[in-house]
Protein backbone atom coordinates (compact mmCIF):
# COMPACT_ATOMS: atom_id res chain seq x y z
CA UNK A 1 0.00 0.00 0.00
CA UNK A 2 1.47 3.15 -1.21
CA UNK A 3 2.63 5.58 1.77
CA UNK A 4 2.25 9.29 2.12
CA UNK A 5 5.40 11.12 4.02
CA UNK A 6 4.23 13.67 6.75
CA UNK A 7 3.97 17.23 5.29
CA UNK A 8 3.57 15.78 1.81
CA UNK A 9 0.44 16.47 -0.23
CA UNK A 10 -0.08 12.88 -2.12
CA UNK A 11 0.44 13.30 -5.74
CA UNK A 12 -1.24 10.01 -7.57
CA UNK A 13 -3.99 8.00 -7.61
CA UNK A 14 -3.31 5.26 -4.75
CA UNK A 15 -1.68 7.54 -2.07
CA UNK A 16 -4.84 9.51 -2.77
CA UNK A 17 -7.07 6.37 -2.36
CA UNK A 18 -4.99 6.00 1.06
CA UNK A 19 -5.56 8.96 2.22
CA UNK A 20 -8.83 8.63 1.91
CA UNK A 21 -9.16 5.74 3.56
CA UNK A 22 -7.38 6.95 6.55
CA UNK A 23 -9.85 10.07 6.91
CA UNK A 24 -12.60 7.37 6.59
CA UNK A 25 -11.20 5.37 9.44
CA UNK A 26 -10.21 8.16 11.45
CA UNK A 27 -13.92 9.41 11.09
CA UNK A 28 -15.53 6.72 12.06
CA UNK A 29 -13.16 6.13 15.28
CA UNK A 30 -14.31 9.70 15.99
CA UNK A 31 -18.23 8.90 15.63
CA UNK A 32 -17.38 5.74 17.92
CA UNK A 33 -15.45 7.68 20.38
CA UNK A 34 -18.62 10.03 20.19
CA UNK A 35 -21.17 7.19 20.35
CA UNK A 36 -19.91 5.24 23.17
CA UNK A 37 -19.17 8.60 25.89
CA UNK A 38 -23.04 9.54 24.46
CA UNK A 39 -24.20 6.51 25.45
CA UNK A 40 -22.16 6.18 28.39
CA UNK A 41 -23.27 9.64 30.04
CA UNK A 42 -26.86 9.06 29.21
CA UNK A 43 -26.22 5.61 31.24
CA UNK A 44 -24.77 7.78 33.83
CA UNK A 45 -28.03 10.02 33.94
CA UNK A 46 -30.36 6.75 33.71
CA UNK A 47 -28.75 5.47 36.73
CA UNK A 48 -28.24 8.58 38.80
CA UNK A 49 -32.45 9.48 37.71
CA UNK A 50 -32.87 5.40 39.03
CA UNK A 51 -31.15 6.28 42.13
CA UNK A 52 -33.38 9.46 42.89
CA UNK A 53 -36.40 7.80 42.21
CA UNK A 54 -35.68 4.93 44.25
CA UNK A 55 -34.84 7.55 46.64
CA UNK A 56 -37.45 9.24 46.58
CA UNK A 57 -39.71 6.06 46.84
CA UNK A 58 -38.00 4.75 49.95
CA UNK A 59 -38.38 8.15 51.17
CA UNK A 60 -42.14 7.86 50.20
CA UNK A 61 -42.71 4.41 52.06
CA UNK A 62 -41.04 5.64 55.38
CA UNK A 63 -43.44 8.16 55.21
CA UNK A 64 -46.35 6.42 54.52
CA UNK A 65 -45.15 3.91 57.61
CA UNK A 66 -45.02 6.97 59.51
CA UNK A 67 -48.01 8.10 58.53
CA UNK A 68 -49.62 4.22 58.92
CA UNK A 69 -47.70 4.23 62.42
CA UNK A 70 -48.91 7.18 63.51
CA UNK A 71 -52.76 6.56 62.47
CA UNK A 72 -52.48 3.15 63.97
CA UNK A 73 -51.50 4.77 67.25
CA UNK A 74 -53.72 7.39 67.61
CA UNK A 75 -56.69 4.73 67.86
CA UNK A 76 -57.33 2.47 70.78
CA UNK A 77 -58.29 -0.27 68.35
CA UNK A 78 -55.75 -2.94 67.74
CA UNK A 79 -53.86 -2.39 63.67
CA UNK A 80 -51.94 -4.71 61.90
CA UNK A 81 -51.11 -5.15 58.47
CA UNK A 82 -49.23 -8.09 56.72
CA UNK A 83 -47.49 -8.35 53.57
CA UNK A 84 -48.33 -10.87 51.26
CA UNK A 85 -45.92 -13.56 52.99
CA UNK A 86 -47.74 -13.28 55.98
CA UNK A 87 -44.70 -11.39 57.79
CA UNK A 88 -46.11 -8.30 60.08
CA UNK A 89 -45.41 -5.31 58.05
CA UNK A 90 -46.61 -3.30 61.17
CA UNK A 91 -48.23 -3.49 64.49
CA UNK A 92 -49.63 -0.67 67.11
CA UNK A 93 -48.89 -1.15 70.88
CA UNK A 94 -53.31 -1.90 71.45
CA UNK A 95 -51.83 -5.04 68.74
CA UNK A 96 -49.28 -6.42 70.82
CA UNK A 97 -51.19 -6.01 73.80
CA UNK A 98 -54.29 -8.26 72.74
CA UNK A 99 -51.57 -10.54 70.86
CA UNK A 100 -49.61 -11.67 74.41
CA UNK A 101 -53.02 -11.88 75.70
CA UNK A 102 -53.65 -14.56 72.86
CA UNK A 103 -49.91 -16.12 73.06
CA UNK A 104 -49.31 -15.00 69.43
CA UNK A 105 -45.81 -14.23 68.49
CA UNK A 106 -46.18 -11.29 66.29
CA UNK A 107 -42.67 -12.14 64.34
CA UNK A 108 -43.12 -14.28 61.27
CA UNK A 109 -46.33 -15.31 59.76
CA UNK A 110 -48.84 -15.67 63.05
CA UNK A 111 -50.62 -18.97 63.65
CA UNK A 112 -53.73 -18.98 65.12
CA UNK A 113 -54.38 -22.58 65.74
CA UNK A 114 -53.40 -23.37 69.18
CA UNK A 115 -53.81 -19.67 70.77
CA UNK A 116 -55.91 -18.46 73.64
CA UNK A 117 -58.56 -17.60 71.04
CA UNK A 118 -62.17 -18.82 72.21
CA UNK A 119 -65.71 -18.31 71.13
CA UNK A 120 -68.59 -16.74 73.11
CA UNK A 121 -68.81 -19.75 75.87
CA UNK A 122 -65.02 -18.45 76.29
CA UNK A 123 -63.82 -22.08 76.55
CA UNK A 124 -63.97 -23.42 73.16
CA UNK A 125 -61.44 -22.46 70.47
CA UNK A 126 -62.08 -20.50 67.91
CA UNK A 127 -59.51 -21.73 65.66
CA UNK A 128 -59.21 -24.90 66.57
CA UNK A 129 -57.34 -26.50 62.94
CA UNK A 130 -54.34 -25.03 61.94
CA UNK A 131 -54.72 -21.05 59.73
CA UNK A 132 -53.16 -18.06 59.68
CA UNK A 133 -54.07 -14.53 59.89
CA UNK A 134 -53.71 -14.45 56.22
CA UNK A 135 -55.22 -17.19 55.21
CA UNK A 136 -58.45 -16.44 57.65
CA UNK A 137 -58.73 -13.08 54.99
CA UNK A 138 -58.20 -14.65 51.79
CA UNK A 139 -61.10 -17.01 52.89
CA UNK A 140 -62.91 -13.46 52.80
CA UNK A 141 -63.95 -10.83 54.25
CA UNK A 142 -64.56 -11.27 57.79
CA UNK A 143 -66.14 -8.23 59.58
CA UNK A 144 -67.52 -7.77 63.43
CA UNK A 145 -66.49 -11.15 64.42
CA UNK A 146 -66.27 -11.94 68.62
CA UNK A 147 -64.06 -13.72 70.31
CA UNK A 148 -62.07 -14.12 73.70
CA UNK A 149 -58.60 -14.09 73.92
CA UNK A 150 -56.38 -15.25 77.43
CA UNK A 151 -57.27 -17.67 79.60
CA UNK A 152 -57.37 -15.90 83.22
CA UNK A 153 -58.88 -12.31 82.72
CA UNK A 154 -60.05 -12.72 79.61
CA UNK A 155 -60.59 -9.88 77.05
CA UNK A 156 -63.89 -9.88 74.38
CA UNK A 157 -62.41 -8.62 70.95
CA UNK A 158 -64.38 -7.60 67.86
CA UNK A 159 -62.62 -8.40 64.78
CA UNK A 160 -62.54 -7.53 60.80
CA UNK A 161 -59.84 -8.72 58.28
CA UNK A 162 -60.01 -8.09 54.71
CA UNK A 163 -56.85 -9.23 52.29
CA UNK A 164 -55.73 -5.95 50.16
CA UNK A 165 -55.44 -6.38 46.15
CA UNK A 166 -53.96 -3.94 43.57
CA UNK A 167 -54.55 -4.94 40.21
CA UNK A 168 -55.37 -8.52 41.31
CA UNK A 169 -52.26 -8.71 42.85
CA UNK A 170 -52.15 -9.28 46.45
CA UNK A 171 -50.82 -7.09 48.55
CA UNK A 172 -51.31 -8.31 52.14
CA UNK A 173 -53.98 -8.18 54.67
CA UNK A 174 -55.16 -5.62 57.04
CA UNK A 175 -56.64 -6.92 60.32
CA UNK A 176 -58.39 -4.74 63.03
CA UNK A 177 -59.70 -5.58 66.24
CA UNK A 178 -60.84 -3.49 69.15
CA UNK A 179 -61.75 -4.10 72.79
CA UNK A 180 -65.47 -5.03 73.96
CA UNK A 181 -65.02 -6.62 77.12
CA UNK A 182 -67.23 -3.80 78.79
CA UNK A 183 -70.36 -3.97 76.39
CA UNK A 184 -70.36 -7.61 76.79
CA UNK A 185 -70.07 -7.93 80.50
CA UNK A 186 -72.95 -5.20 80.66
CA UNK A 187 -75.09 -7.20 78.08
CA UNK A 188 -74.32 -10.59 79.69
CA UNK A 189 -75.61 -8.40 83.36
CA UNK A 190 -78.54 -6.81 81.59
CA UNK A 191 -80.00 -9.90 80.52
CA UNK A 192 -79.29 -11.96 84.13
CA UNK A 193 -81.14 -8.57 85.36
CA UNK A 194 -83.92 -9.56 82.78
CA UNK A 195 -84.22 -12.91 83.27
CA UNK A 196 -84.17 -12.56 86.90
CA UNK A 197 -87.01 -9.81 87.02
CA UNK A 198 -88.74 -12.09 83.97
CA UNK A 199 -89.19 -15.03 86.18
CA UNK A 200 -89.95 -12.98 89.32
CA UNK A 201 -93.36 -11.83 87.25
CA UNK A 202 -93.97 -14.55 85.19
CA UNK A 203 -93.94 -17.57 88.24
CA UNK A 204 -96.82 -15.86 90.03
CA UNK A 205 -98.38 -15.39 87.06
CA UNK A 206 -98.25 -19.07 86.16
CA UNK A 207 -99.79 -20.11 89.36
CA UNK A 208 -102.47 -17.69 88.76
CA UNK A 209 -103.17 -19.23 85.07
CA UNK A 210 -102.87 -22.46 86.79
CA UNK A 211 -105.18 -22.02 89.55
CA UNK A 212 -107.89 -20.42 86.96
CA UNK A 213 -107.60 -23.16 85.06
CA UNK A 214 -108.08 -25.88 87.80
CA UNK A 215 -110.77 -23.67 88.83
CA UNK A 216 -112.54 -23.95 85.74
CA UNK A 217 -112.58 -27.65 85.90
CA UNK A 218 -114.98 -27.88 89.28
CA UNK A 219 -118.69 -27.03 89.44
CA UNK A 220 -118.93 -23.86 89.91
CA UNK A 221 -122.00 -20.95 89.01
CA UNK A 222 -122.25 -19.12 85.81
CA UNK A 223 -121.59 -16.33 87.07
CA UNK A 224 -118.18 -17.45 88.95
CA UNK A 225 -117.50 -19.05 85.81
CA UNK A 226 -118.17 -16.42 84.30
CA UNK A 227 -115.62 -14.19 86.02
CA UNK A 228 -112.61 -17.30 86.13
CA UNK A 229 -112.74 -16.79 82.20
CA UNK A 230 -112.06 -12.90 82.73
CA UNK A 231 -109.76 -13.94 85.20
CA UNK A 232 -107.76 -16.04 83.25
CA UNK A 233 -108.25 -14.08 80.13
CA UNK A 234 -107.00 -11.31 81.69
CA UNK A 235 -104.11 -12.93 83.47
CA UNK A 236 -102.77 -14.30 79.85
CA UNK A 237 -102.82 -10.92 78.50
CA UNK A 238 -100.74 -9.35 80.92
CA UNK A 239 -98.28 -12.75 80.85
CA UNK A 240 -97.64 -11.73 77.29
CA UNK A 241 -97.47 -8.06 77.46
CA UNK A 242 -94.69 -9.11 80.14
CA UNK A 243 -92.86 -11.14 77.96
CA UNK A 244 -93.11 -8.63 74.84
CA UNK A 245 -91.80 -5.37 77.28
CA UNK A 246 -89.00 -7.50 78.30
CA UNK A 247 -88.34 -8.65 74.60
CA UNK A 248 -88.61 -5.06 73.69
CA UNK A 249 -86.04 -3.81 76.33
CA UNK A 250 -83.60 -6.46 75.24
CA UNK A 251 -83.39 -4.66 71.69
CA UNK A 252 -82.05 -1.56 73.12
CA UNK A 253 -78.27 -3.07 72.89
CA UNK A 254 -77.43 -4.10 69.30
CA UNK A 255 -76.56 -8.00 69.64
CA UNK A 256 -73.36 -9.40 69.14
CA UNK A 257 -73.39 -12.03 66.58
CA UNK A 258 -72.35 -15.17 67.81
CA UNK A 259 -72.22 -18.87 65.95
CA UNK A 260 -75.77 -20.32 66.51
CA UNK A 261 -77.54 -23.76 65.66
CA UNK A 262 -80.41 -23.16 63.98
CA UNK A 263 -82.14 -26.53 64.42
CA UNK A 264 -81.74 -26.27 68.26
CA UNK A 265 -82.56 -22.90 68.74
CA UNK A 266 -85.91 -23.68 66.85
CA UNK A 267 -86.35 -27.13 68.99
CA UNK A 268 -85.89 -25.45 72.06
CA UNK A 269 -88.60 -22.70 70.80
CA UNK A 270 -91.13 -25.45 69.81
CA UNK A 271 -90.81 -26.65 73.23
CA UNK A 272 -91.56 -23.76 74.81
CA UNK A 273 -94.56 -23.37 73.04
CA UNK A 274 -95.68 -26.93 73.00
CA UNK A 275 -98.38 -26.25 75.73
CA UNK A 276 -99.77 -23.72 73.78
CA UNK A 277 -100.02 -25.66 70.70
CA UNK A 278 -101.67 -28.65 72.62
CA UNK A 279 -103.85 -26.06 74.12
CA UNK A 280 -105.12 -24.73 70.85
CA UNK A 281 -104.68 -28.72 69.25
CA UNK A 282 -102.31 -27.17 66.89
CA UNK A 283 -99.41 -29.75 65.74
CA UNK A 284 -95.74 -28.09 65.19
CA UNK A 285 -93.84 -29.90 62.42
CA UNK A 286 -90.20 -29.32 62.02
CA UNK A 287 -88.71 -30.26 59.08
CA UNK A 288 -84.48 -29.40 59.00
CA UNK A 289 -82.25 -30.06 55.73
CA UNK A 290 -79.06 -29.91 57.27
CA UNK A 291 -78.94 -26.15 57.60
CA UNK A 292 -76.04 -26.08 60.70
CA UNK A 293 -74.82 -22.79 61.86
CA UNK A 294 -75.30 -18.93 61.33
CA UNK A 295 -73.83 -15.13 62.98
CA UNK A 296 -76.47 -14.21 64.78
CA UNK A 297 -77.24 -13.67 68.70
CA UNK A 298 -78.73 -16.73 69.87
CA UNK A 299 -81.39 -14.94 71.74
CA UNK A 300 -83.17 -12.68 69.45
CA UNK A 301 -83.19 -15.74 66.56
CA UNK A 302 -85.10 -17.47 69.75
CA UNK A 303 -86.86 -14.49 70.34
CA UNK A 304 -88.05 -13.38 66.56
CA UNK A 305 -88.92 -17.47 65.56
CA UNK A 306 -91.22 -17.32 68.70
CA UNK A 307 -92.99 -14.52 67.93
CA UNK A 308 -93.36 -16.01 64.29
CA UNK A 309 -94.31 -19.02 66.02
CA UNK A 310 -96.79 -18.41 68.74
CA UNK A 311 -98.57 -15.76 66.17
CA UNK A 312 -98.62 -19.08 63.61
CA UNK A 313 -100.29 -21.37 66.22
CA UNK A 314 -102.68 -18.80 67.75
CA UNK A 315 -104.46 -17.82 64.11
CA UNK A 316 -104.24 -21.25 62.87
CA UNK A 317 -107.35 -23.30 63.65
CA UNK A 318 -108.32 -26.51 65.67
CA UNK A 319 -105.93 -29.86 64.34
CA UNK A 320 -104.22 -27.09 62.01
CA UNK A 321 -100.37 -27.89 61.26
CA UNK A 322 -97.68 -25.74 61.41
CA UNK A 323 -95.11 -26.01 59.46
CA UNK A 324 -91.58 -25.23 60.65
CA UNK A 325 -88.81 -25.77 57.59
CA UNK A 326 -84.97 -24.74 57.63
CA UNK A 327 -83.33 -24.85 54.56
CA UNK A 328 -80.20 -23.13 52.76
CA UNK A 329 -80.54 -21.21 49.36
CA UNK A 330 -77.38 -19.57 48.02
CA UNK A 331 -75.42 -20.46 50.67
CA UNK A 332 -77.78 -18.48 53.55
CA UNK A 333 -79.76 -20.43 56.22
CA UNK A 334 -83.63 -19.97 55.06
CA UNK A 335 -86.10 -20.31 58.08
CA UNK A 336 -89.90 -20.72 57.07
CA UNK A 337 -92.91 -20.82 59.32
CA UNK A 338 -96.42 -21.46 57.79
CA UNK A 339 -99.37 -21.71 58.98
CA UNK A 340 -103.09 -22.23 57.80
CA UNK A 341 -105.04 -19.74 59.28
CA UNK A 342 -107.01 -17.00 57.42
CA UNK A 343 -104.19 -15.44 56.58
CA UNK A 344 -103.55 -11.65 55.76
CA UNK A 345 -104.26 -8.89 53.03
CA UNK A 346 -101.85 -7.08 51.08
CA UNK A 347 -102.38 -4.06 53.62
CA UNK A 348 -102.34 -6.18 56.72
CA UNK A 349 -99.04 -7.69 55.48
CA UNK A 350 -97.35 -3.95 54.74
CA UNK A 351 -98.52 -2.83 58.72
CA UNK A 352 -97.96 -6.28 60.23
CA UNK A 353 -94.69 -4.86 61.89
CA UNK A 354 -95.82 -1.63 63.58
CA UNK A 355 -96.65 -1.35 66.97
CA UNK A 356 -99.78 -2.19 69.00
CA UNK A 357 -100.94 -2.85 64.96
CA UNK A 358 -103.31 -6.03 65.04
CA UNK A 359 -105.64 -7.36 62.38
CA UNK A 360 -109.27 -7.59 62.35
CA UNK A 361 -109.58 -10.78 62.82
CA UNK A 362 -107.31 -10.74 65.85
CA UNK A 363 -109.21 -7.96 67.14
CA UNK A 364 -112.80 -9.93 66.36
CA UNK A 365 -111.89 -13.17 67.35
CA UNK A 366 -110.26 -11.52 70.82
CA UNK A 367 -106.88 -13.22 70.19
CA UNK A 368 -104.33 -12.52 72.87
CA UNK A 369 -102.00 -9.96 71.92
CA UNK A 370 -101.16 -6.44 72.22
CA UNK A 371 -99.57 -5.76 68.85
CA UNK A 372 -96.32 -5.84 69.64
CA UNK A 373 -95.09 -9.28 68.72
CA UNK A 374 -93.86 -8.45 65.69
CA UNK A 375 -92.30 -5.38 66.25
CA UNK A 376 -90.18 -6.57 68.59
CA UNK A 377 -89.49 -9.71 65.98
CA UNK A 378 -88.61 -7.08 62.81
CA UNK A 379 -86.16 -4.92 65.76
CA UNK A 380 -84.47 -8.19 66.70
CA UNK A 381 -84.03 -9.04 62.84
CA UNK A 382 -82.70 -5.94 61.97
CA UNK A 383 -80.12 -6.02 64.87
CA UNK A 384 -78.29 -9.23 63.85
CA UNK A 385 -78.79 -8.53 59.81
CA UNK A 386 -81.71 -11.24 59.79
CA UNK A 387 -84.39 -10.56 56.76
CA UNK A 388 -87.74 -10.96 57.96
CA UNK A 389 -90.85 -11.12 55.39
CA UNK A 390 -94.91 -12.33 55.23
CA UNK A 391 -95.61 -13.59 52.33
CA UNK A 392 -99.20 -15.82 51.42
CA UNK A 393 -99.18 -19.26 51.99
CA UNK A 394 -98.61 -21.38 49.05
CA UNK A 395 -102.79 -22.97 50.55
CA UNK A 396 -104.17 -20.38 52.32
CA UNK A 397 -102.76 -18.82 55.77
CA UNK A 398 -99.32 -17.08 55.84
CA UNK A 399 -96.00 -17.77 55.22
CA UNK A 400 -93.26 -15.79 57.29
CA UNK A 401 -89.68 -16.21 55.67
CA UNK A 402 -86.20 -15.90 57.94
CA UNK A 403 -83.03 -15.26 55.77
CA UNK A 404 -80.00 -15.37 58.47
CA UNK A 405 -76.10 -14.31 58.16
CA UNK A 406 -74.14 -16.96 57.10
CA UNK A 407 -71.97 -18.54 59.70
CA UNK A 408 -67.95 -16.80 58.88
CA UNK A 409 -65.32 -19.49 57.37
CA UNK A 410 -63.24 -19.50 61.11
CA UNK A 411 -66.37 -20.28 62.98
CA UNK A 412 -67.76 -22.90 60.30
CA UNK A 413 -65.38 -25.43 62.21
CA UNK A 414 -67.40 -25.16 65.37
CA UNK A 415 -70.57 -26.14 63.61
């Protein structure tokens, strides 16, 4: 290859084709050269822009954890929140307090299986196969749940967990639980009060009843006779205004929903009311397909089915049946109570639920009641989330339809 001497101009046709080439290659070292510290400074501003974002991110999530910690603390109620493994992403003091009551070890992924976790008889466990925090949310949404944690001086909790998506993704699970111990204990001492001052008027009420009705039996005048019937008329009256008062007073606390068995709290109402049906010759069929457990107060569901009930057998007429069926539909325990009697109108049906309202028929035929059976039935419904409707008979009479709260996931286990 020809070569060009330094300070030379070349003078033919190769040395020019050289030096051509040369300026070609030094050109495109230069556009390299060029390329490469372009590409390496905008590197250089990708990575230092990457650093002050995550900067400012990390910056972001200390202050949202300061801002989480700081809400968290400001409440009484008890705050945690997981991350999606489960691990304790953070925890108020109210937290760790009700968590050594429990003997939960808020580091790593909490187990609830095995704790001082109990239902409402405060002796049998809540929890009782193994689960997690996490996996008691992603079962869903669990909301104004009860439970009692320690085994000594044991604390009433109310609890809600709900996992947190974004985008499908999961995110963790937020879990919030707050002290009730005082609203239970006065609940639990309201109703002894109740039941104490219930039996203290009912009892001599029975043996007046009872003492009418053995009266009736011997030979007595018209007249007397007469006057045992107002007696005893009157006496039943004011035994059921007693119990409706009392029913009505226990309404004035929202119930705590608790895991109840539907087929025994209807037995147990049936037997209550079995001397009533005999009285009146009514028969009480139950019929139960395998409906087990539901979240409501144990009491009212007593309390509204008996109003249901004794309403059912009092309108229905001599060797009448009434029919008593539990049942699920979409996953919700159904209760339905029907009866034969004359049934209702389309009016009577819309007022059935105010108070002191009573039908004609009640009113004509003197049946006992002072309207506020039902009443007291639709308050106790609407305090544990219970649906209550009347609805015609499918032959004649009325049909009255209970849809109850499903029983949660944790508390399924106890059924």
């Amino acid at each position: 290859m020809p070569s060009i001497s330094a300070g030379r101009a070349p003078d033919s046709a190769p040395e020019w084709i050289a030096f051509g080439l040369f300026l070609a290659f030094a050109a495109l070292i230069a556009l390299s050269a060029f390329g490469t510290g372009h590409q390496l400074r905008r590197e250089v501003a990708n990575r230092e822009a990457a650093l002050a974002s995550s900067e400012a991110a990390a910056e972001a999530r200390e202050r949202l954890s300061a801002i989480l910690q700081a809400v968290s603390e400001a409440t009484d109620n008890a705050v945690l929140v997981f991350g999606p493994d489960g691990s304790v992403l953070t925890a108020n003091d109210a937290a760790h307090r009700l968590a050594r009551l429990a003997g939960i070890d808020l580091t790593g992924e909490p187990a609830l299986a095995g704790r001082k976790i109990y239902s409402a008889d405060r002796r049998t466990p809540l929890f009782p196969s193994p689960q997690t925090v996490t996996a008691l949310a992603r079962s869903g949404e669990v909301r104004g749940r009860i439970a009692w944690l320690g085994d000594t001086d044991q604390v009433a909790v109310s609890y809600s967990a709900r996992p947190i998506f974004r985008g499908g993704e999961p995110l963790g699970t937020v879990l919030i639980a707050h002290d009730v111990t005082d609203l239970v204990e006065a609940i639990e001492v309201r109703d002894r009060f109740l039941d104490a001052v219930n039996h203290e008027l009912r009892t001599p009420l029975t043996v007046l009843m009872g003492e009418t009705e053995l009266a009736q039996t011997e030979e007595v005048s018209p007249r007397v006779a007469a006057r045992l019937e107002r007696v005893d008329s009157a006496a039943q009256r004011l035994f059921t205004t007693v119990e409706h008062l009392l029913s009505a007073y226990r309404t004035s606390v929202r119930a705590l929903p608790n895991t109840t068995s539907v087929a025994l709290t209807v037995g147990d109402v049936i037997e209550r009311l079995s001397s009533l049906a005999r009285e009146h010759e009514v028969t009480v069929a139950f019929t139960d397909h395998g409906v087990q457990t539901a979240s409501v107060d144990a009491r009212s569901l007593g309390g509204i089915i008996e109003e249901l009930l004794r309403n059912a057998v009092l309108l229905s007429p001599r060797g009448a049946t009434v029919a008593v069926h539990a049942s699920r539909e979409r996953d919700r325990p159904m209760i339905e109570i029907t009866d034969s009697g004359v049934g209702m109108s389309d009016s009577e049906r819309r007022r059935a639920f105010d108070r002191f309202y009573r039908t004609d028929f009640a009113r004509e035929q003197a049946v006992p009641g002072v309207g506020l059976g039902l009443s007291i039935a639709r308050n106790l419904a609407d305090a544990n989330g219970i649906s209550i409707e009347l609805e015609p008979g499918p032959s004649g009479g009325t049909r009255a339809r209970l849809t109850l709260p499903p029983a949660s996931p944790a508390a399924g286990a106890l059924g």
